[in-house]
PDB file of N, CA and C in Angstrom:
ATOM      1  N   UNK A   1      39.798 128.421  97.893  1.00  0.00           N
ATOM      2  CA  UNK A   1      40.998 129.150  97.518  1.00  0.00           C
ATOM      3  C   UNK A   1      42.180 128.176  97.486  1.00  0.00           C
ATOM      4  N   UNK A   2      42.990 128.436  96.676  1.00  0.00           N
ATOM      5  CA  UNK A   2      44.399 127.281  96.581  1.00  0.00           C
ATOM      6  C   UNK A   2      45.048 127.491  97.411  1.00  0.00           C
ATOM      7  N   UNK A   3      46.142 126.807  97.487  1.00  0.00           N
ATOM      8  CA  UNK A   3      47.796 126.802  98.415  1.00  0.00           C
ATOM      9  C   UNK A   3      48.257 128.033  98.191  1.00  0.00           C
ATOM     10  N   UNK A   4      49.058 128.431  98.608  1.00  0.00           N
ATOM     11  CA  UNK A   4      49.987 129.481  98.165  1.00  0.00           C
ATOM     12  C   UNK A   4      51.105 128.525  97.874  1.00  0.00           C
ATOM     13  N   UNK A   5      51.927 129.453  97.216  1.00  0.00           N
ATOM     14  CA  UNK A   5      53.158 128.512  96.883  1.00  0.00           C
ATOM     15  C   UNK A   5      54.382 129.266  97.918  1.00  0.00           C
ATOM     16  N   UNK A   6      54.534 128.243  98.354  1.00  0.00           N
ATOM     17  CA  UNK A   6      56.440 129.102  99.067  1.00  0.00           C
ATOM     18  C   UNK A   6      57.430 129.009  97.981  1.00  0.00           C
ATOM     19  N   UNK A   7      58.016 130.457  98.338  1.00  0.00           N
ATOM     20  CA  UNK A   7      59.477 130.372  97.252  1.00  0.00           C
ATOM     21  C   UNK A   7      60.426 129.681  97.919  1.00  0.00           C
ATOM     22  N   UNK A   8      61.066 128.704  97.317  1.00  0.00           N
ATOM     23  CA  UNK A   8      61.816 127.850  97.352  1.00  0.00           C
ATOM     24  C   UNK A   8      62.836 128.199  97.624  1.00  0.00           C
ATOM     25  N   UNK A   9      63.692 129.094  97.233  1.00  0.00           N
ATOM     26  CA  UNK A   9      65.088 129.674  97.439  1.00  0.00           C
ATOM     27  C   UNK A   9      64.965 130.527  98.457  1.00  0.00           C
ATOM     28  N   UNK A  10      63.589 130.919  98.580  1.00  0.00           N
ATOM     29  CA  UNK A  10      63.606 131.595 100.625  1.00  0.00           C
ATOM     30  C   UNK A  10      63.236 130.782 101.081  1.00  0.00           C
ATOM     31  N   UNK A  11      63.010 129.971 101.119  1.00  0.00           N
ATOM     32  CA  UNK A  11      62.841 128.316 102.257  1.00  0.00           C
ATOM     33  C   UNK A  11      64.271 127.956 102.960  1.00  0.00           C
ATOM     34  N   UNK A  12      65.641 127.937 101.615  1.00  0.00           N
ATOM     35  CA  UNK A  12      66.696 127.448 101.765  1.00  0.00           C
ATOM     36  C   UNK A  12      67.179 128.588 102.642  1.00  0.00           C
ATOM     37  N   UNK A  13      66.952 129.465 102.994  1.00  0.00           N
ATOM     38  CA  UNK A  13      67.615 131.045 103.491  1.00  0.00           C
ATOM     39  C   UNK A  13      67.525 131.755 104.507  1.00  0.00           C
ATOM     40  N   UNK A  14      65.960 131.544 104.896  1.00  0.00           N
ATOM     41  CA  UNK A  14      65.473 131.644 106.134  1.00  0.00           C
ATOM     42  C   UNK A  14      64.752 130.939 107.031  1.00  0.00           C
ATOM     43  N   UNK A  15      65.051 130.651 108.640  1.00  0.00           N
ATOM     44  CA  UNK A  15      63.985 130.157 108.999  1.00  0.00           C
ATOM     45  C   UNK A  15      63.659 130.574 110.033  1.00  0.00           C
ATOM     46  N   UNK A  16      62.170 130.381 110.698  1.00  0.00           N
ATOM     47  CA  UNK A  16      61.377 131.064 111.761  1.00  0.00           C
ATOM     48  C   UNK A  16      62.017 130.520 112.881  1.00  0.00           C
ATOM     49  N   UNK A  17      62.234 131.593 113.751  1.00  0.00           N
ATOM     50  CA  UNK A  17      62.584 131.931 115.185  1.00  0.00           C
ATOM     51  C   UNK A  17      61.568 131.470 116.005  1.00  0.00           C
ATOM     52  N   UNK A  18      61.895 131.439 117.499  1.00  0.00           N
ATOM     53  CA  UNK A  18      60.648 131.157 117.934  1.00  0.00           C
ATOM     54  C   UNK A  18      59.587 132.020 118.704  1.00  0.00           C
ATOM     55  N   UNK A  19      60.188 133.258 118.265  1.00  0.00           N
ATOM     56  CA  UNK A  19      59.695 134.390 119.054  1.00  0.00           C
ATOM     57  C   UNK A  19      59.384 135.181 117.734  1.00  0.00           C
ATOM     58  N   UNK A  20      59.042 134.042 116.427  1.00  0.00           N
ATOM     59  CA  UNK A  20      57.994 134.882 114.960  1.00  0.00           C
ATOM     60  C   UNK A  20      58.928 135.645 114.438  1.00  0.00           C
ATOM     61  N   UNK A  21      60.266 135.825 114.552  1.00  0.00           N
ATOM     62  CA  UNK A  21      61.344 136.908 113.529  1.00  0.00           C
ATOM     63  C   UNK A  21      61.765 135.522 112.846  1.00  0.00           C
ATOM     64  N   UNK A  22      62.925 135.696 111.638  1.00  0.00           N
ATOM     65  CA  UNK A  22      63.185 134.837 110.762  1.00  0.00           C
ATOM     66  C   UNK A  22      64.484 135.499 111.207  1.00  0.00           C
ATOM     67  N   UNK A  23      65.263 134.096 111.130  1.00  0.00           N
ATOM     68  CA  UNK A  23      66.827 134.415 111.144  1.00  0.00           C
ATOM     69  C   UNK A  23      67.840 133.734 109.551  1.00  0.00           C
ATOM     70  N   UNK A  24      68.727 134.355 109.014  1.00  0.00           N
ATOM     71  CA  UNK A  24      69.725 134.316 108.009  1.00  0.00           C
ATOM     72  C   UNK A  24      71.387 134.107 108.455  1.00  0.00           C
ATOM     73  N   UNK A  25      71.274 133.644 107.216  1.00  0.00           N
ATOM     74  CA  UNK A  25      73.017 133.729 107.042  1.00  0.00           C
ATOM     75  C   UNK A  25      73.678 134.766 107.025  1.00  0.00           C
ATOM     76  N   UNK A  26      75.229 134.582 106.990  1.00  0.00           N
ATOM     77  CA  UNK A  26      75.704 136.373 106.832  1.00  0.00           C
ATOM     78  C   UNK A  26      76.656 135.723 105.260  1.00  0.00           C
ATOM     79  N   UNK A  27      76.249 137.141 104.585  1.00  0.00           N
ATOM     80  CA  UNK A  27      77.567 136.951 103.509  1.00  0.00           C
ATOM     81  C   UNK A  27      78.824 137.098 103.160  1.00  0.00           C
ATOM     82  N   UNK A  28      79.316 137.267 102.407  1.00  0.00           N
ATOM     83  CA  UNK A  28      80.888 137.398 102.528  1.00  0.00           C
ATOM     84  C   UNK A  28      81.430 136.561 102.780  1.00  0.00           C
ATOM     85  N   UNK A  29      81.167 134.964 103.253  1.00  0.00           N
ATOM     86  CA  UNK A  29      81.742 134.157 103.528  1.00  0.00           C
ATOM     87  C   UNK A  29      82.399 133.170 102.691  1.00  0.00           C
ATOM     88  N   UNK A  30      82.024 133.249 101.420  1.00  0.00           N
ATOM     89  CA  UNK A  30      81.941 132.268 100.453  1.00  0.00           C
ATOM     90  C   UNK A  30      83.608 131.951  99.807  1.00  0.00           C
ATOM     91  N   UNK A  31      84.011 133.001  99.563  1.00  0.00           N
ATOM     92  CA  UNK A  31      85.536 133.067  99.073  1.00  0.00           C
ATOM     93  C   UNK A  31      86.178 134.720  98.996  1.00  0.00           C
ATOM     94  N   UNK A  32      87.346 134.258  98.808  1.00  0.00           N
ATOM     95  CA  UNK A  32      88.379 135.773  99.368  1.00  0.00           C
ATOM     96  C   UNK A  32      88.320 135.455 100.730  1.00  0.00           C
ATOM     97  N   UNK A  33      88.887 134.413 101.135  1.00  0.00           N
ATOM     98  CA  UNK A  33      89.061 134.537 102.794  1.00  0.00           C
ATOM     99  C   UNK A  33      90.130 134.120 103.614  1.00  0.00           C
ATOM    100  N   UNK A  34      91.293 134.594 102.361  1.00  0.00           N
ATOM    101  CA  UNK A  34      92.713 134.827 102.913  1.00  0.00           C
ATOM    102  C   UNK A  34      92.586 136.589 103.588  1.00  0.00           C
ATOM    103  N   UNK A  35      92.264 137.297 102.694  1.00  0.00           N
ATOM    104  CA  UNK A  35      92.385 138.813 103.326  1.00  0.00           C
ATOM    105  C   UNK A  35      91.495 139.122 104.378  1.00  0.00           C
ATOM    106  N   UNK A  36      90.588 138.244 105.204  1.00  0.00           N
ATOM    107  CA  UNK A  36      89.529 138.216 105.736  1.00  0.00           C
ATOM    108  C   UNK A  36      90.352 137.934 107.450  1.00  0.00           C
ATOM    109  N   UNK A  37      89.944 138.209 108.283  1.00  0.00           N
ATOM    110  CA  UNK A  37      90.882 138.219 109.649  1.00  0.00           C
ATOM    111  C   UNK A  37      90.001 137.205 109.950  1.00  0.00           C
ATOM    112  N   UNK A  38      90.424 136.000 111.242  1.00  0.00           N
ATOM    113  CA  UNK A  38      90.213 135.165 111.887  1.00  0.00           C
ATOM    114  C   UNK A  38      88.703 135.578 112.604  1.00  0.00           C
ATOM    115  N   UNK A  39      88.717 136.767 113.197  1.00  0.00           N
ATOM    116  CA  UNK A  39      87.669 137.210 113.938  1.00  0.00           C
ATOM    117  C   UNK A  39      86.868 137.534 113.246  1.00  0.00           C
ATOM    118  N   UNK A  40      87.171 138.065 112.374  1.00  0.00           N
ATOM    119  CA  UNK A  40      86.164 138.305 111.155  1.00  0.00           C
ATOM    120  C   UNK A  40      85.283 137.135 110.645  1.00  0.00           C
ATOM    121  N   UNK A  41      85.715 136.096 110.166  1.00  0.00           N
ATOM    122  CA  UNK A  41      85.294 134.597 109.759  1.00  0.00           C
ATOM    123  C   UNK A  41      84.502 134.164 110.538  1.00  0.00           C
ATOM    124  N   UNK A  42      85.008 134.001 112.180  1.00  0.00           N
ATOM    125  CA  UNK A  42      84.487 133.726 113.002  1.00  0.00           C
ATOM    126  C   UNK A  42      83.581 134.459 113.437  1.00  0.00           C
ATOM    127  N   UNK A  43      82.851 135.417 113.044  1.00  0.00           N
ATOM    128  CA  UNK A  43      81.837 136.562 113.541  1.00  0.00           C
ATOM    129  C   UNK A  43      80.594 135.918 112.606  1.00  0.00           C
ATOM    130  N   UNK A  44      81.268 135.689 110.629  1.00  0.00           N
ATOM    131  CA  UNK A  44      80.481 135.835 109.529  1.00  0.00           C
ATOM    132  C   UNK A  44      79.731 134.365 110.257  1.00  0.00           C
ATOM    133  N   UNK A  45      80.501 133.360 110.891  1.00  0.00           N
ATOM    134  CA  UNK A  45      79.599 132.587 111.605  1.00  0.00           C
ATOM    135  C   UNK A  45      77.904 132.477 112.180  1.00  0.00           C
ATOM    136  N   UNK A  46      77.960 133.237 112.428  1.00  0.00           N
ATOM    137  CA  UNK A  46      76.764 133.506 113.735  1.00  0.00           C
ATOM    138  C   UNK A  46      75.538 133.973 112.308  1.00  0.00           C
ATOM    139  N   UNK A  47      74.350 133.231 112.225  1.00  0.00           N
ATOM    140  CA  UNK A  47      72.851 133.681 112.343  1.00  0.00           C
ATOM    141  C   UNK A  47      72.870 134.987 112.597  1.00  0.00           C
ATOM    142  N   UNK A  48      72.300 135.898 111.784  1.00  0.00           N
ATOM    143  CA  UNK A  48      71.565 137.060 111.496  1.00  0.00           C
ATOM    144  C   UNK A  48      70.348 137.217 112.311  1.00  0.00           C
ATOM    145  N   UNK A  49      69.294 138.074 112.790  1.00  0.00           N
ATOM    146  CA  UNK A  49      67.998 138.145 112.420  1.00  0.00           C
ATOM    147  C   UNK A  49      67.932 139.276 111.487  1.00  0.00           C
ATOM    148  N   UNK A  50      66.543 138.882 110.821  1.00  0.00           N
ATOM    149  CA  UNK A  50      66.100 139.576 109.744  1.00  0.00           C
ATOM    150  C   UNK A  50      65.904 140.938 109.727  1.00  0.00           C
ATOM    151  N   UNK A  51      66.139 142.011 109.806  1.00  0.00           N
ATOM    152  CA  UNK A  51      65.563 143.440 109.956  1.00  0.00           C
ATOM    153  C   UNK A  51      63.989 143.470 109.604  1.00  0.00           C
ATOM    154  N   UNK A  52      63.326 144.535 110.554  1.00  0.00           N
ATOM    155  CA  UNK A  52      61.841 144.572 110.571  1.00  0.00           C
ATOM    156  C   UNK A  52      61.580 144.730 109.504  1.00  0.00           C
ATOM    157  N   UNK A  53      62.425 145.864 108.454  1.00  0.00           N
ATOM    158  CA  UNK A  53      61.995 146.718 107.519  1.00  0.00           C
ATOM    159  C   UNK A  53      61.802 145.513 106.415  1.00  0.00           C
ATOM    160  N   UNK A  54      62.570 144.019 106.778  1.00  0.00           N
ATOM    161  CA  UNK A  54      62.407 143.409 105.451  1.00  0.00           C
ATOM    162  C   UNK A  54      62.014 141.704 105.881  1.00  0.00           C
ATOM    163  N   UNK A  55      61.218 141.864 107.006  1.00  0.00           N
ATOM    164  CA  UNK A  55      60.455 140.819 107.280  1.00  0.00           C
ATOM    165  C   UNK A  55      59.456 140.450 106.588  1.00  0.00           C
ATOM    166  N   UNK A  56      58.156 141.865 106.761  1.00  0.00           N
ATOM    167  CA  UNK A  56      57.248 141.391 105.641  1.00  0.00           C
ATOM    168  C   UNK A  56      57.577 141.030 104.436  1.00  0.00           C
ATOM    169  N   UNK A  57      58.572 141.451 103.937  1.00  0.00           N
ATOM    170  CA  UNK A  57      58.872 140.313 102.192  1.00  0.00           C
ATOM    171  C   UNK A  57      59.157 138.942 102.600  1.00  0.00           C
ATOM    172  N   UNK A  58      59.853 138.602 103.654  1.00  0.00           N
ATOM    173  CA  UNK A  58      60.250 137.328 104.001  1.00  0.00           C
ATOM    174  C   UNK A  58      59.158 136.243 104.178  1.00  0.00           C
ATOM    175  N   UNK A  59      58.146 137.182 105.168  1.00  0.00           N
ATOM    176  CA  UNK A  59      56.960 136.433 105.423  1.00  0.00           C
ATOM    177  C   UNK A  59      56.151 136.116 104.095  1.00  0.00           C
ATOM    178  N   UNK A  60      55.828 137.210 103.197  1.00  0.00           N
ATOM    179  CA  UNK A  60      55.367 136.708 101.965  1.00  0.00           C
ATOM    180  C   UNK A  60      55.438 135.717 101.262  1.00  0.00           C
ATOM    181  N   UNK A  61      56.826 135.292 101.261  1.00  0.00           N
ATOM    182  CA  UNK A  61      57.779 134.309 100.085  1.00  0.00           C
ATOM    183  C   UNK A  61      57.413 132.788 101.107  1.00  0.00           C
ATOM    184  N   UNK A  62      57.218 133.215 102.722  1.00  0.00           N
ATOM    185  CA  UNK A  62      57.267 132.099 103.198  1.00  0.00           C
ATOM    186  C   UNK A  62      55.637 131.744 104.193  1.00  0.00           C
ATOM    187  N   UNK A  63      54.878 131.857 103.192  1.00  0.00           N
ATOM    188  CA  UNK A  63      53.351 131.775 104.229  1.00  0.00           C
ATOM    189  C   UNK A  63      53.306 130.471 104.844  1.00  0.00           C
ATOM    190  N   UNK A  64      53.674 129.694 104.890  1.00  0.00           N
ATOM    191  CA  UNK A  64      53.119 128.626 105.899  1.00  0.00           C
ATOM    192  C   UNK A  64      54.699 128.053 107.024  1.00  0.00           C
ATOM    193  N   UNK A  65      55.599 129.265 106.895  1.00  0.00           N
ATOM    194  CA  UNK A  65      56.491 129.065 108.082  1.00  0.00           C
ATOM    195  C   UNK A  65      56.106 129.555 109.277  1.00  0.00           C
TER     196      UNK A  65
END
């Protein structure tokens, strides 16, 4: 049987925890971040984890993480 292929743009997006969840970025951060409060910015900071409901797609895109 072949490789699987990992998707590439979920490689760049997520990566495995060490307790097997995948952790993310948060969005909103990118621009418009004059109207955006200090605490706010500083929150969009912090690593995500992934929600259960949308792990298994994550894991799919990423079989050999």
């Amino acid at each position: 049987m072949p490789k699987m292929k990992t998707n590439r743009g979920a490689a760049k997006r997520f990566s495995r925890t060490a307790k097997g969840g995948y952790k993310r970025g948060q969005a909103f951060r990118s621009h418009i971040l004059t109207k955006k409060s200090p605490k706010r910015k500083r929150g969009l900071r912090e690593p995500l984890q992934v929600s259960s409901a949308d792990a298994k797609a994550v894991r799919q895109m990423l079989p050999y993480s």
